[in-house]
PDB file of N, CA and C in Angstrom:
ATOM      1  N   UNK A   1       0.817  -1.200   0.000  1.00  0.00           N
ATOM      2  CA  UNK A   1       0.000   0.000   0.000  1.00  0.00           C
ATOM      3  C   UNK A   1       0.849   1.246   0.000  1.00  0.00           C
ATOM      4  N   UNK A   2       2.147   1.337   0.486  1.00  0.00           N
ATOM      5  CA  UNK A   2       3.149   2.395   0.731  1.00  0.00           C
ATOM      6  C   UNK A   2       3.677   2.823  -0.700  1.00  0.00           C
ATOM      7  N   UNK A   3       3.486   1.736  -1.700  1.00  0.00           N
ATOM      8  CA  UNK A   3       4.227   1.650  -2.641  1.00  0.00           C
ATOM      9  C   UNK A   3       3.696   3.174  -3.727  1.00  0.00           C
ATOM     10  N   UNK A   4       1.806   2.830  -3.488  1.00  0.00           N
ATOM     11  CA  UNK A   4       1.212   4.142  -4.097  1.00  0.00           C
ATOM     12  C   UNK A   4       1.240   5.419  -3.790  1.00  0.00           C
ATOM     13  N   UNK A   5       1.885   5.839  -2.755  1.00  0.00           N
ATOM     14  CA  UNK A   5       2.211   7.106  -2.558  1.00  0.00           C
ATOM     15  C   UNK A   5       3.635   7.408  -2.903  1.00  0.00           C
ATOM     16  N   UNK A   6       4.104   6.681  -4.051  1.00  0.00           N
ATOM     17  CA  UNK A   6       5.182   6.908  -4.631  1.00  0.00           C
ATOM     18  C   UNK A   6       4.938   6.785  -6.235  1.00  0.00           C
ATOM     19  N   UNK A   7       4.378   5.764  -6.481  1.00  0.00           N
ATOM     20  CA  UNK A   7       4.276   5.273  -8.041  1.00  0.00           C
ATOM     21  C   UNK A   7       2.797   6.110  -8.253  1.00  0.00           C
ATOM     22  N   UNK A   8       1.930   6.397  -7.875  1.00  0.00           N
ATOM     23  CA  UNK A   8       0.602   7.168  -8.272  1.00  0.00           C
ATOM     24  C   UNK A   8       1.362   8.439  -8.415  1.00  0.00           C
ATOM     25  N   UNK A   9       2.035   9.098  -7.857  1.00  0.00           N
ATOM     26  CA  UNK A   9       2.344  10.939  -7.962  1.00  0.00           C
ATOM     27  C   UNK A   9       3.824  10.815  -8.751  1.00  0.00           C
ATOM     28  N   UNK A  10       4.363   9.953  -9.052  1.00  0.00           N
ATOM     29  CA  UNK A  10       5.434   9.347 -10.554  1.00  0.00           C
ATOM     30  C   UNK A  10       4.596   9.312 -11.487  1.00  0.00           C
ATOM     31  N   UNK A  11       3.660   8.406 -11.998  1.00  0.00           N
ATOM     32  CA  UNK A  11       2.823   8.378 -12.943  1.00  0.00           C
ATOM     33  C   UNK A  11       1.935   9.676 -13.130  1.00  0.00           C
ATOM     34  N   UNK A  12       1.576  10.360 -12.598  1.00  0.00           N
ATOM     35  CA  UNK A  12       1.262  11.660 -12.928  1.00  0.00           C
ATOM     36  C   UNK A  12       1.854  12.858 -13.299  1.00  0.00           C
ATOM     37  N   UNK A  13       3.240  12.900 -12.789  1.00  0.00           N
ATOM     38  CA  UNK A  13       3.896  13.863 -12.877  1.00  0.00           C
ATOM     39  C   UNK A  13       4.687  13.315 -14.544  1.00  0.00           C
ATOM     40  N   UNK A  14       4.602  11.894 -15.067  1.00  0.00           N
ATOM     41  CA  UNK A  14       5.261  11.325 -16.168  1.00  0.00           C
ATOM     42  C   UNK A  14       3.835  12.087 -17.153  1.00  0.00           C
ATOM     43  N   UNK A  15       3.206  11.431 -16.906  1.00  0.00           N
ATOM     44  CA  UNK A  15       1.749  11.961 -17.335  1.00  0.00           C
ATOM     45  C   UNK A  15       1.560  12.862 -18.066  1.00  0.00           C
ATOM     46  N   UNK A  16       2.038  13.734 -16.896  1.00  0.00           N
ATOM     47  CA  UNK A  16       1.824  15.682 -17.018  1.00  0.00           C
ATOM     48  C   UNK A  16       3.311  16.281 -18.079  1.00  0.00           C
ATOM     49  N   UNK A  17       4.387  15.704 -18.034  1.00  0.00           N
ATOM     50  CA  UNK A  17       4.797  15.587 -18.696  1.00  0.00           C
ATOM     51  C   UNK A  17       5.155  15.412 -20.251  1.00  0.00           C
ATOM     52  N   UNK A  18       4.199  14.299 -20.420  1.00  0.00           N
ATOM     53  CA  UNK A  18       4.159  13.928 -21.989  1.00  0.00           C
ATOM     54  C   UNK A  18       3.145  14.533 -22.685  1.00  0.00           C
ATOM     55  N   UNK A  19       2.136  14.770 -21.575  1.00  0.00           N
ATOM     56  CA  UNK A  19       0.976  16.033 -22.710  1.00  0.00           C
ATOM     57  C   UNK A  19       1.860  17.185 -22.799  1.00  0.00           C
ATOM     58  N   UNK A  20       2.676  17.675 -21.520  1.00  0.00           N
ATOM     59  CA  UNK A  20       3.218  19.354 -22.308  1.00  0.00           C
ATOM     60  C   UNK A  20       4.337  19.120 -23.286  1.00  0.00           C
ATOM     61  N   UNK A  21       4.907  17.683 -23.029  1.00  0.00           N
ATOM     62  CA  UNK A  21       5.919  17.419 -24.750  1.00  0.00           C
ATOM     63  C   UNK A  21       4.989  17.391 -25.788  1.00  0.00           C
ATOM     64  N   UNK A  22       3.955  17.153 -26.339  1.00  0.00           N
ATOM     65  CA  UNK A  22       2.855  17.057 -27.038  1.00  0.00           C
ATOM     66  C   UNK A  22       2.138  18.146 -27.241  1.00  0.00           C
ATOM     67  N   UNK A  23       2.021  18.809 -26.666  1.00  0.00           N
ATOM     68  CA  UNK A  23       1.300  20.348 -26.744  1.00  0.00           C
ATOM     69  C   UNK A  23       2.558  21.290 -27.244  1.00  0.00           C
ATOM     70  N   UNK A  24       3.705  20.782 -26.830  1.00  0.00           N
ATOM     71  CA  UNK A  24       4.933  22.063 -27.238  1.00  0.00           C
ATOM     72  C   UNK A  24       5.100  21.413 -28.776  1.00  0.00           C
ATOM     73  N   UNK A  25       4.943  20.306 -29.099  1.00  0.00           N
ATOM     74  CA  UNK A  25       5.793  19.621 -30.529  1.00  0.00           C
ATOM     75  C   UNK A  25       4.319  20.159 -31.535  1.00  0.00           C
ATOM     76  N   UNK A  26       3.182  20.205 -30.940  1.00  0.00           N
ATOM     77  CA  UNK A  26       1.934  20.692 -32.359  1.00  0.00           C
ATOM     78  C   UNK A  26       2.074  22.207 -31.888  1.00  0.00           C
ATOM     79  N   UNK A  27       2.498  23.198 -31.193  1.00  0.00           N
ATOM     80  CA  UNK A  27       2.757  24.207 -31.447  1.00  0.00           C
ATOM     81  C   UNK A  27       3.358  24.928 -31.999  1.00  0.00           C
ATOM     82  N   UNK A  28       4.700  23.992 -32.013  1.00  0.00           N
ATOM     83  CA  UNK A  28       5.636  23.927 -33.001  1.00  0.00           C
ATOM     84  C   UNK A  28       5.558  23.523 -34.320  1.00  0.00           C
ATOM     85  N   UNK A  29       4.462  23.500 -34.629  1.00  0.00           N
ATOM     86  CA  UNK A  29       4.142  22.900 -36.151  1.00  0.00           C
ATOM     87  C   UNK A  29       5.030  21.695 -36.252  1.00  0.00           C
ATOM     88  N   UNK A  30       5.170  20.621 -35.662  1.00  0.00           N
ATOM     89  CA  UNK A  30       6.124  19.347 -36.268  1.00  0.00           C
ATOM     90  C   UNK A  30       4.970  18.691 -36.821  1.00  0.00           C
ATOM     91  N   UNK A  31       3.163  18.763 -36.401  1.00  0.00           N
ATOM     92  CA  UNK A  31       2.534  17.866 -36.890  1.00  0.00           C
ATOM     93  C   UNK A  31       1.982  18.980 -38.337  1.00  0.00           C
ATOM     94  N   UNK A  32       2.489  19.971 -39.084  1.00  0.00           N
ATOM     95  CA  UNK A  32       1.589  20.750 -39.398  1.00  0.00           C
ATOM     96  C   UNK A  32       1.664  19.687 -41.035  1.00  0.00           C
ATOM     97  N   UNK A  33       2.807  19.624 -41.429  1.00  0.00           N
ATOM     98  CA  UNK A  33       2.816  18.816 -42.563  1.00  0.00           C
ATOM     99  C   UNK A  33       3.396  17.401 -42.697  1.00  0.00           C
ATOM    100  N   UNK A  34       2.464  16.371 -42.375  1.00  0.00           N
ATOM    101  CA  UNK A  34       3.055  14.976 -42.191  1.00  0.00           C
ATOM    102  C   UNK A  34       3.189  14.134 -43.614  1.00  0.00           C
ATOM    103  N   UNK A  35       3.012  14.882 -45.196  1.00  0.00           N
ATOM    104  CA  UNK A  35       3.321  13.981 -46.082  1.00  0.00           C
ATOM    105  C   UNK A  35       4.535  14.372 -47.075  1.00  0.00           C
ATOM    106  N   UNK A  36       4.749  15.577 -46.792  1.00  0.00           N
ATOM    107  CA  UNK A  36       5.876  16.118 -47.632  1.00  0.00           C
ATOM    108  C   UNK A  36       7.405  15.570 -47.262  1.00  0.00           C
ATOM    109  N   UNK A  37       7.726  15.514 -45.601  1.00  0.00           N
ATOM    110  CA  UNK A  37       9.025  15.112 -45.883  1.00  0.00           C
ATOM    111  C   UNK A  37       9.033  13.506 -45.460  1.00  0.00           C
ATOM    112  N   UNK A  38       7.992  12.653 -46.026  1.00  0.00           N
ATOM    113  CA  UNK A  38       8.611  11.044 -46.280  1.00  0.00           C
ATOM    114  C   UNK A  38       8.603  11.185 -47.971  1.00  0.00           C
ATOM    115  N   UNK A  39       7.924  12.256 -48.628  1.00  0.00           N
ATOM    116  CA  UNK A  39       8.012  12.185 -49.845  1.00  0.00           C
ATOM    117  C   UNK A  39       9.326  12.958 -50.488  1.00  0.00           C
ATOM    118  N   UNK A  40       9.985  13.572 -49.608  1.00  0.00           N
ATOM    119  CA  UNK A  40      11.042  14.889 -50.094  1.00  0.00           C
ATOM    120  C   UNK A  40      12.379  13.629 -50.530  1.00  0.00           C
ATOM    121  N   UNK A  41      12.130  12.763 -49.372  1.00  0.00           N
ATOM    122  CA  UNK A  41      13.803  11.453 -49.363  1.00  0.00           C
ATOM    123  C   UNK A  41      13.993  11.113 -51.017  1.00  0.00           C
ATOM    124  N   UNK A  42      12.638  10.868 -51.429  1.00  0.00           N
ATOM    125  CA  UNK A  42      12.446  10.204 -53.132  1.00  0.00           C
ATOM    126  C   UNK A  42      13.110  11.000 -54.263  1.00  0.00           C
ATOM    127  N   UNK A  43      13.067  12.196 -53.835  1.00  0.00           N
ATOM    128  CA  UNK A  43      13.399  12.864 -54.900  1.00  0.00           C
ATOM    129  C   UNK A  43      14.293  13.771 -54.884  1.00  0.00           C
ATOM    130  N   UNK A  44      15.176  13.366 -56.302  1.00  0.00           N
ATOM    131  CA  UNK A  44      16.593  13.495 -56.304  1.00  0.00           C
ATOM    132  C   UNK A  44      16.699  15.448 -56.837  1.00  0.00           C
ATOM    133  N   UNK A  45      17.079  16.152 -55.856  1.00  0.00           N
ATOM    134  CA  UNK A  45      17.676  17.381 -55.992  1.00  0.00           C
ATOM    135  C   UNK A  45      17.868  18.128 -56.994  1.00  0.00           C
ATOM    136  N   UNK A  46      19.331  17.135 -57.309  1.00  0.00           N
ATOM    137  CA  UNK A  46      20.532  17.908 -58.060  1.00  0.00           C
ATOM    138  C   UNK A  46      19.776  17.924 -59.659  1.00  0.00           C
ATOM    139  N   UNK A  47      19.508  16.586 -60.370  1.00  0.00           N
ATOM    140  CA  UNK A  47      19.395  16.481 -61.191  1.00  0.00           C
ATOM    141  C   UNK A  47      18.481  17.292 -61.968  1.00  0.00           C
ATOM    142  N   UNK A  48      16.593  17.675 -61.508  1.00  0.00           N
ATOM    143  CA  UNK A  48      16.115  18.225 -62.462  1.00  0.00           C
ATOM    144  C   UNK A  48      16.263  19.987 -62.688  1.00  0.00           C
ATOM    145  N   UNK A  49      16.913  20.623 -62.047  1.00  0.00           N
ATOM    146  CA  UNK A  49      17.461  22.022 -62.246  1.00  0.00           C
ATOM    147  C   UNK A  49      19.006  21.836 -63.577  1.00  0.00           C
ATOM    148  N   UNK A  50      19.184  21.149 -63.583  1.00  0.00           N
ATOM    149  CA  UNK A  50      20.721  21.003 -64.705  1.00  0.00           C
ATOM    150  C   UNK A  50      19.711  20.513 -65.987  1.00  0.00           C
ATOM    151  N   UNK A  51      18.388  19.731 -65.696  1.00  0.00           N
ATOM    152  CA  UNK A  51      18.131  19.555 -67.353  1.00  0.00           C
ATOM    153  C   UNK A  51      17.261  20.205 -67.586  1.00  0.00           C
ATOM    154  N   UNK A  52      16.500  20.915 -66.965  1.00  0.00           N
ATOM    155  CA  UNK A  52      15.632  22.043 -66.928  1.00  0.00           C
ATOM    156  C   UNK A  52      16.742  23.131 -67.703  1.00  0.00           C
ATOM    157  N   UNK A  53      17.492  23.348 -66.835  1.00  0.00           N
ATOM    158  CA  UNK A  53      18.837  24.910 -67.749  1.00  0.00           C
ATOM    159  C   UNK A  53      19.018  24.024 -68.881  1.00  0.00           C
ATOM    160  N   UNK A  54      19.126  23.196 -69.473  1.00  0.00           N
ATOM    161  CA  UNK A  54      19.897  22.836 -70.443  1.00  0.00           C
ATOM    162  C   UNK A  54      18.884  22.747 -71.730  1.00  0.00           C
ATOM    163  N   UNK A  55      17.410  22.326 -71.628  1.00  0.00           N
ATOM    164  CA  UNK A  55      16.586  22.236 -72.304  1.00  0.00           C
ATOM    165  C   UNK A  55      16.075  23.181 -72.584  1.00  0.00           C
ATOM    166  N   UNK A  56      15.403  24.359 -71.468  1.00  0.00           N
ATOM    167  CA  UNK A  56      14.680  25.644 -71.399  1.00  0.00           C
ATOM    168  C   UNK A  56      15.538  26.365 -71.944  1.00  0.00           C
ATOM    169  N   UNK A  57      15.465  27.561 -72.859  1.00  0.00           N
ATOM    170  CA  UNK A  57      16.193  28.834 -73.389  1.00  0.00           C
ATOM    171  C   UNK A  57      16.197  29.891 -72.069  1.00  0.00           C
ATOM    172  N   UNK A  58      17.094  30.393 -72.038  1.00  0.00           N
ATOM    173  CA  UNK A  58      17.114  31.637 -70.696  1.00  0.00           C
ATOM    174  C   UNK A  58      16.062  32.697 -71.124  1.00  0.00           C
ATOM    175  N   UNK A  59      15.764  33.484 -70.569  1.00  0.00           N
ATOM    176  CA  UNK A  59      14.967  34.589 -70.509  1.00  0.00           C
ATOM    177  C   UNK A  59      15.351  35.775 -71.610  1.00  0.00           C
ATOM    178  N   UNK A  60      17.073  36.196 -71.490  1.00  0.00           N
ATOM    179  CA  UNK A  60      17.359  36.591 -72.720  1.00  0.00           C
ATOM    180  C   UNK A  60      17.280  36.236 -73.681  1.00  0.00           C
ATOM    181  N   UNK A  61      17.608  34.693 -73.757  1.00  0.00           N
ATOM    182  CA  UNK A  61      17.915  34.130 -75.352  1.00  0.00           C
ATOM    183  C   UNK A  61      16.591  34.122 -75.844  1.00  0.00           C
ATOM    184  N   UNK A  62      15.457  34.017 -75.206  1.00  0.00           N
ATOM    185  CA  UNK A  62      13.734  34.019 -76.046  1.00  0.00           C
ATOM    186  C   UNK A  62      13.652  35.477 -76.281  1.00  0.00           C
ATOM    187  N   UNK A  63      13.908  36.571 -75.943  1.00  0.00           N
ATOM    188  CA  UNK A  63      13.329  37.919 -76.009  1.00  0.00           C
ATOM    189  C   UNK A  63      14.178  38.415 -76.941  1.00  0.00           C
ATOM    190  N   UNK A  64      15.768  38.315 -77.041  1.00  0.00           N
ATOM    191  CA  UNK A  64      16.723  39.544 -77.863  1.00  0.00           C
ATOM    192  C   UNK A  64      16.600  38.424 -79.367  1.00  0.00           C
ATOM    193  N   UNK A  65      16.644  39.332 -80.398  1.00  0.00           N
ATOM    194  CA  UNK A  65      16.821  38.979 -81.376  1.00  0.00           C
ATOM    195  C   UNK A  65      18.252  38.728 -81.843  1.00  0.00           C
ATOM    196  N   UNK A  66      18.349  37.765 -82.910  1.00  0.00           N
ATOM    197  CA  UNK A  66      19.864  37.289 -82.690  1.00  0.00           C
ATOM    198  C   UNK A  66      20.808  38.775 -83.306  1.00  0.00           C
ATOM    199  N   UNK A  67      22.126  38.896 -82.529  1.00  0.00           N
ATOM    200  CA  UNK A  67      22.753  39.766 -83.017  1.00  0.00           C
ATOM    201  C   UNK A  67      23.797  39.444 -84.423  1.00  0.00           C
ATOM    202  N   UNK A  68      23.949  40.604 -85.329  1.00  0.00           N
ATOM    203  CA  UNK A  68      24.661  39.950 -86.407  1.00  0.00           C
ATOM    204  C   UNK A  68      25.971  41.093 -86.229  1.00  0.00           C
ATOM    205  N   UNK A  69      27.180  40.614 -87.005  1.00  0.00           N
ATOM    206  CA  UNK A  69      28.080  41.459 -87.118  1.00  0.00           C
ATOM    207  C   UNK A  69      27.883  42.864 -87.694  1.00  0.00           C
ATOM    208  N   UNK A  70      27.096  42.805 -88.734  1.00  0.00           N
ATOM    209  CA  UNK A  70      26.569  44.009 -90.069  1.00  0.00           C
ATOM    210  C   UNK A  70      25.909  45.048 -89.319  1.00  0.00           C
ATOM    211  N   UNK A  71      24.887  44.618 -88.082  1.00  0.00           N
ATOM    212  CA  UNK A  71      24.119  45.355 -87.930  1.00  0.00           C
ATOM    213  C   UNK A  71      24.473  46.655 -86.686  1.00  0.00           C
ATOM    214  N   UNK A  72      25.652  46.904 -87.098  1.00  0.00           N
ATOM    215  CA  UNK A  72      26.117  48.243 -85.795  1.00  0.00           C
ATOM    216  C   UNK A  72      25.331  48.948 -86.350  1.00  0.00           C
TER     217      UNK A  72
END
């Protein structure tokens, strides 16, 4: 019987505990977006920005007309 006036006010104070870890981690937005970063691991970085530049024309090269030597 001695034992619960030790392990009852442990278990509560563990208790009280894990709701305010839980209340601080969704305040913190850790639960705000749960599908983006198991999906972020899949996909590779580096690669589609280098074939994107390489395929796409830059912004200048679509707008200026080509320059010729003749035309100073």
């Amino acid at each position: 019987m001695s034992v619960l006036f030790i392990a009852l006010p442990l278990a509560l104070l563990l208790g009280a505990g894990g709701m305010f870890a839980c209340i601080m981690c969704i305040r913190g937005g850790q639960y705000d977006d749960l599908e983006s970063p198991a999906v972020r691991i899949l996909i590779d970085e580096d690669s589609p920005p280098r074939a994107r530049q390489a395929s796409e024309p830059s912004a200048d090269q679509a707008t200026d007309p080509p320059q010729t030597s003749q035309g100073r």
